[in-house]
N, C-alpha and C. Protein backbone atom coordinates (compact mmCIF):
# COMPACT_ATOMS: atom_id res chain seq x y z
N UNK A 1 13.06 2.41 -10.50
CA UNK A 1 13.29 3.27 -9.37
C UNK A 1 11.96 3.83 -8.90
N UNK A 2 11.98 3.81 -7.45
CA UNK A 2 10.48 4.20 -6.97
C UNK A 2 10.37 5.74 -6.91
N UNK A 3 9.48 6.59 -7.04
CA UNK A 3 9.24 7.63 -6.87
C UNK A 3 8.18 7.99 -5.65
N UNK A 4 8.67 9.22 -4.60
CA UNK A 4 7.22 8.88 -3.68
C UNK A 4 6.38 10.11 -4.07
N UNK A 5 4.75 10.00 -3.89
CA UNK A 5 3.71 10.24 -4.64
C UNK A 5 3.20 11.25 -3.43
N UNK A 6 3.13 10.71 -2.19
CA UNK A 6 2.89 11.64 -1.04
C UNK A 6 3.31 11.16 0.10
N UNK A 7 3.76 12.21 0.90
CA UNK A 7 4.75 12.10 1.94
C UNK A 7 3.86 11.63 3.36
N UNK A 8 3.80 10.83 4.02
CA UNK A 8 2.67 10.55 4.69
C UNK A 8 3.24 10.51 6.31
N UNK A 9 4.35 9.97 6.18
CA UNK A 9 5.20 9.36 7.14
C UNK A 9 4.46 8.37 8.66
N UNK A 10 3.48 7.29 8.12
CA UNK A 10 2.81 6.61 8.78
C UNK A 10 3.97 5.42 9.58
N UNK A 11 3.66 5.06 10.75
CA UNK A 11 4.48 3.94 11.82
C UNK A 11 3.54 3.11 11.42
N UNK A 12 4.34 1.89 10.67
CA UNK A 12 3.88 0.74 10.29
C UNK A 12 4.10 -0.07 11.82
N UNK A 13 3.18 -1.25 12.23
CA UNK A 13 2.81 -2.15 13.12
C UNK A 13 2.97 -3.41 12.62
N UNK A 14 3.90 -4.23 13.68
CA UNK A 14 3.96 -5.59 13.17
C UNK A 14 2.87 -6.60 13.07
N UNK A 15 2.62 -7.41 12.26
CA UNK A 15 1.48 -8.48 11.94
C UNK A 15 0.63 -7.37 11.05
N UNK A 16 0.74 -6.73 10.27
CA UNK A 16 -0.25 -5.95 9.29
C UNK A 16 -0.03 -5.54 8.25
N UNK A 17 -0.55 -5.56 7.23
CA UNK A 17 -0.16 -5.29 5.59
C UNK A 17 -0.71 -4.28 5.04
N UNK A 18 -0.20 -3.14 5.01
CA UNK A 18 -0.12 -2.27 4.47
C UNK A 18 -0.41 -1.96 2.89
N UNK A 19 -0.94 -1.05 2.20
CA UNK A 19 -1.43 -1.10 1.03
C UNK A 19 -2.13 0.18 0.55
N UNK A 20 -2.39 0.40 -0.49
CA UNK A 20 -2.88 1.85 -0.60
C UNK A 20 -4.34 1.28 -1.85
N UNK A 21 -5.37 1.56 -0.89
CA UNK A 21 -6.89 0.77 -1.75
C UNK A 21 -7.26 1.92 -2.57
N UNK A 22 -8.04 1.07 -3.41
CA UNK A 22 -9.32 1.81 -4.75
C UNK A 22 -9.15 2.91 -4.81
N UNK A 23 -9.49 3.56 -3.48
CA UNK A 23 -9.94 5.10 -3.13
C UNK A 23 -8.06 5.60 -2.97
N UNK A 24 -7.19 5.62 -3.01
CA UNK A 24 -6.05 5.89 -2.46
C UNK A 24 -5.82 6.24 -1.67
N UNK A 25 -6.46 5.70 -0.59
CA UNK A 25 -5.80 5.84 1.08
C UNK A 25 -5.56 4.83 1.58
N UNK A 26 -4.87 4.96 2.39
CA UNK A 26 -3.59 3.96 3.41
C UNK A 26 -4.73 3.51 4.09
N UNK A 27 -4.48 1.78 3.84
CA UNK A 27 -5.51 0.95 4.71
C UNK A 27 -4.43 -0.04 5.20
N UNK A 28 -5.17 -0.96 6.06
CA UNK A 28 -4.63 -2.26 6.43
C UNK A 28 -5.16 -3.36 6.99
N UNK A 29 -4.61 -4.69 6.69
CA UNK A 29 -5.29 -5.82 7.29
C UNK A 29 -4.30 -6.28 8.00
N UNK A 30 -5.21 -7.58 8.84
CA UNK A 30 -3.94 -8.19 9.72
C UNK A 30 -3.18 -9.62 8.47
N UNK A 31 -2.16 -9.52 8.70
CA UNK A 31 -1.41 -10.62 8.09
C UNK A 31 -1.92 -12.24 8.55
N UNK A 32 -2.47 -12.98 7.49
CA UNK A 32 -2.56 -14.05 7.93
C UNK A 32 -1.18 -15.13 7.75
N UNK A 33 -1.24 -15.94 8.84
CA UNK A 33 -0.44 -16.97 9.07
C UNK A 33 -0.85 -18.13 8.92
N UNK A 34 0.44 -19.08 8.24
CA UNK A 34 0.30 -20.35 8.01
C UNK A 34 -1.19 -20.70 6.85
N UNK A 35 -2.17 -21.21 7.21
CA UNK A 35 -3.04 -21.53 6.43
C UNK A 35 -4.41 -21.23 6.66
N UNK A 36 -3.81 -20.33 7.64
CA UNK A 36 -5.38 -19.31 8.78
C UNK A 36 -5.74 -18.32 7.14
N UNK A 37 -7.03 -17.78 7.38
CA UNK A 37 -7.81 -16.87 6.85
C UNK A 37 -7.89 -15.53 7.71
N UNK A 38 -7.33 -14.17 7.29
CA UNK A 38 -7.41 -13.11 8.03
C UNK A 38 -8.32 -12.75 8.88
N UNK A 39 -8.08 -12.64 10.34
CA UNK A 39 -9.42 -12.75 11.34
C UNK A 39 -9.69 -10.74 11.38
N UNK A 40 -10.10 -10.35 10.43
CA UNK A 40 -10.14 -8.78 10.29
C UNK A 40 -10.52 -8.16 9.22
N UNK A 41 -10.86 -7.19 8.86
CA UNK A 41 -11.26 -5.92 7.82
C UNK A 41 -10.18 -5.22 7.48
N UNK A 42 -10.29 -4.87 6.52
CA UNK A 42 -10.08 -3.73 5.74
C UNK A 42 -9.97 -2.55 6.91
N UNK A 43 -8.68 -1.57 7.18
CA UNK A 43 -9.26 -0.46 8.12
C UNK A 43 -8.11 0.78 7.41
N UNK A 44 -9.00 1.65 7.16
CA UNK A 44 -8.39 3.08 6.76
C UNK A 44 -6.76 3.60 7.68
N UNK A 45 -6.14 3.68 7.66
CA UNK A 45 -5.31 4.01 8.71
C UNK A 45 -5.15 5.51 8.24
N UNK A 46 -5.26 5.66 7.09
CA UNK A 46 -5.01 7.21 6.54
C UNK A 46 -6.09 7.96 5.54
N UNK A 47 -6.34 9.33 5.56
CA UNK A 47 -6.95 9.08 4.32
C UNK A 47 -6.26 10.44 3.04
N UNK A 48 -6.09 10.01 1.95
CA UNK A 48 -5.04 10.38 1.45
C UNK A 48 -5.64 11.11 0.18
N UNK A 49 -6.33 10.31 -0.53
CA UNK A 49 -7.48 10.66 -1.53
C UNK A 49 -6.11 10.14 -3.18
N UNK A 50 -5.07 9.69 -3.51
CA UNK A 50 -4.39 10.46 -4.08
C UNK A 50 -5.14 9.58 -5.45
N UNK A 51 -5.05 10.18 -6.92
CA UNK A 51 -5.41 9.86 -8.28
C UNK A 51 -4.41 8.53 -8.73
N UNK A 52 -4.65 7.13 -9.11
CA UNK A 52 -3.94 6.47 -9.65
C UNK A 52 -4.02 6.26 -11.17
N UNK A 53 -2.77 6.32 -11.21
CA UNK A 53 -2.37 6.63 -13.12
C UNK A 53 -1.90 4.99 -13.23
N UNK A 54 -2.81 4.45 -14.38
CA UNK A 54 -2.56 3.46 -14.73
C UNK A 54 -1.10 3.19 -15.33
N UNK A 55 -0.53 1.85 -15.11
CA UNK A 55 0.76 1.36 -15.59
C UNK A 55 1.75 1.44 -14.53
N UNK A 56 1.17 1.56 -13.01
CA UNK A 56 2.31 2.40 -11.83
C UNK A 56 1.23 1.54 -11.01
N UNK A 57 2.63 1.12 -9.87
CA UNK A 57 2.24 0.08 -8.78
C UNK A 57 2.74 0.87 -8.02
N UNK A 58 1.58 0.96 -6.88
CA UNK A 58 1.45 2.06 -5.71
C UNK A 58 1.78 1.51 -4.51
N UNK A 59 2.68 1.53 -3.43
CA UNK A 59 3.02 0.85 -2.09
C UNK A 59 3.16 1.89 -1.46
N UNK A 60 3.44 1.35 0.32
CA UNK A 60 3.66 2.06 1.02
C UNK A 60 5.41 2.03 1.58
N UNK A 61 6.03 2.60 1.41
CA UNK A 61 7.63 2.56 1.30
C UNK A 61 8.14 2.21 2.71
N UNK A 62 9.28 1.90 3.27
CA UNK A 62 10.08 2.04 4.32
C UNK A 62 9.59 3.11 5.16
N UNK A 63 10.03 4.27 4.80
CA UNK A 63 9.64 5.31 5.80
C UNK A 63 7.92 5.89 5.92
N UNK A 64 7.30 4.82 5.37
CA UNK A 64 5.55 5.01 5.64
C UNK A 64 4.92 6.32 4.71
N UNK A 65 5.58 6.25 3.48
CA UNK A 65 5.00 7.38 2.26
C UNK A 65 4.28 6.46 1.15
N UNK A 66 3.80 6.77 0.14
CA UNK A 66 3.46 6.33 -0.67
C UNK A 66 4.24 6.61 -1.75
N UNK A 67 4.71 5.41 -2.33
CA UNK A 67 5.80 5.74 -3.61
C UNK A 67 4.85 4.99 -5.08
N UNK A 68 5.57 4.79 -5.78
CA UNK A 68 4.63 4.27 -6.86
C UNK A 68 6.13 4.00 -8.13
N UNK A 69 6.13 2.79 -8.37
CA UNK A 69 7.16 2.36 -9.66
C UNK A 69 6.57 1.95 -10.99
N UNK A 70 7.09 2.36 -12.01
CA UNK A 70 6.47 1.54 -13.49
C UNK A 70 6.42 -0.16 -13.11
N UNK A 71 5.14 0.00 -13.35
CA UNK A 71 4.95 -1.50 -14.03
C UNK A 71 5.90 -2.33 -15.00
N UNK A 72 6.53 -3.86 -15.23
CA UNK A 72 7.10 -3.80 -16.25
C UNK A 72 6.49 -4.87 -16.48
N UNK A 73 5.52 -4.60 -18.37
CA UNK A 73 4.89 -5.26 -18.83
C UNK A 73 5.51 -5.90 -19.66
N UNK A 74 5.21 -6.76 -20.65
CA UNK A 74 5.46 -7.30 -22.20
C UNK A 74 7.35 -7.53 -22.01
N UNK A 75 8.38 -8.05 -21.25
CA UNK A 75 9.36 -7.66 -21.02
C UNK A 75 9.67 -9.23 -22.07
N UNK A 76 10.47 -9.14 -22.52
CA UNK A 76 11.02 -10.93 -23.27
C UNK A 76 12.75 -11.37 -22.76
């Protein structure tokens, strides 16, 4: 179950991938298609600052927050 981490409420744009980098702020690239190479950078869309705690995968949710779920490691 996801938990959200900070409430951001960003309008996601079609053709762009969303992600929360190194630094924990809301960036984005353009989505590449087919077998193209992304014609774009890295661009901040937010800046958020937030601390990432290892073992927790950080996204940007439906309603444009940042949530974060356990990892599931070693599972058999």
């Amino acid at each position: 179950m996801a938990q959200v981490v900070e409430k951001t409420g960003i309008k996601k744009e079609p053709g762009y991938l969303y992600f929360v980098d190194k630094n924990g702020n809301i960036a984005r690239v353009p989505m590449a298609r087919g077998k193209s190479k992304p014609k774009g950078k890295k661009e901040v869309v937010k800046k958020v600052g937030i601390k990432k705690e290892p073992g927790y995968l950080y996204f940007i949710d439906k309603n444009g927050n940042i949530a974060r779920a356990k990892m599931a490691r070693g599972r058999k």
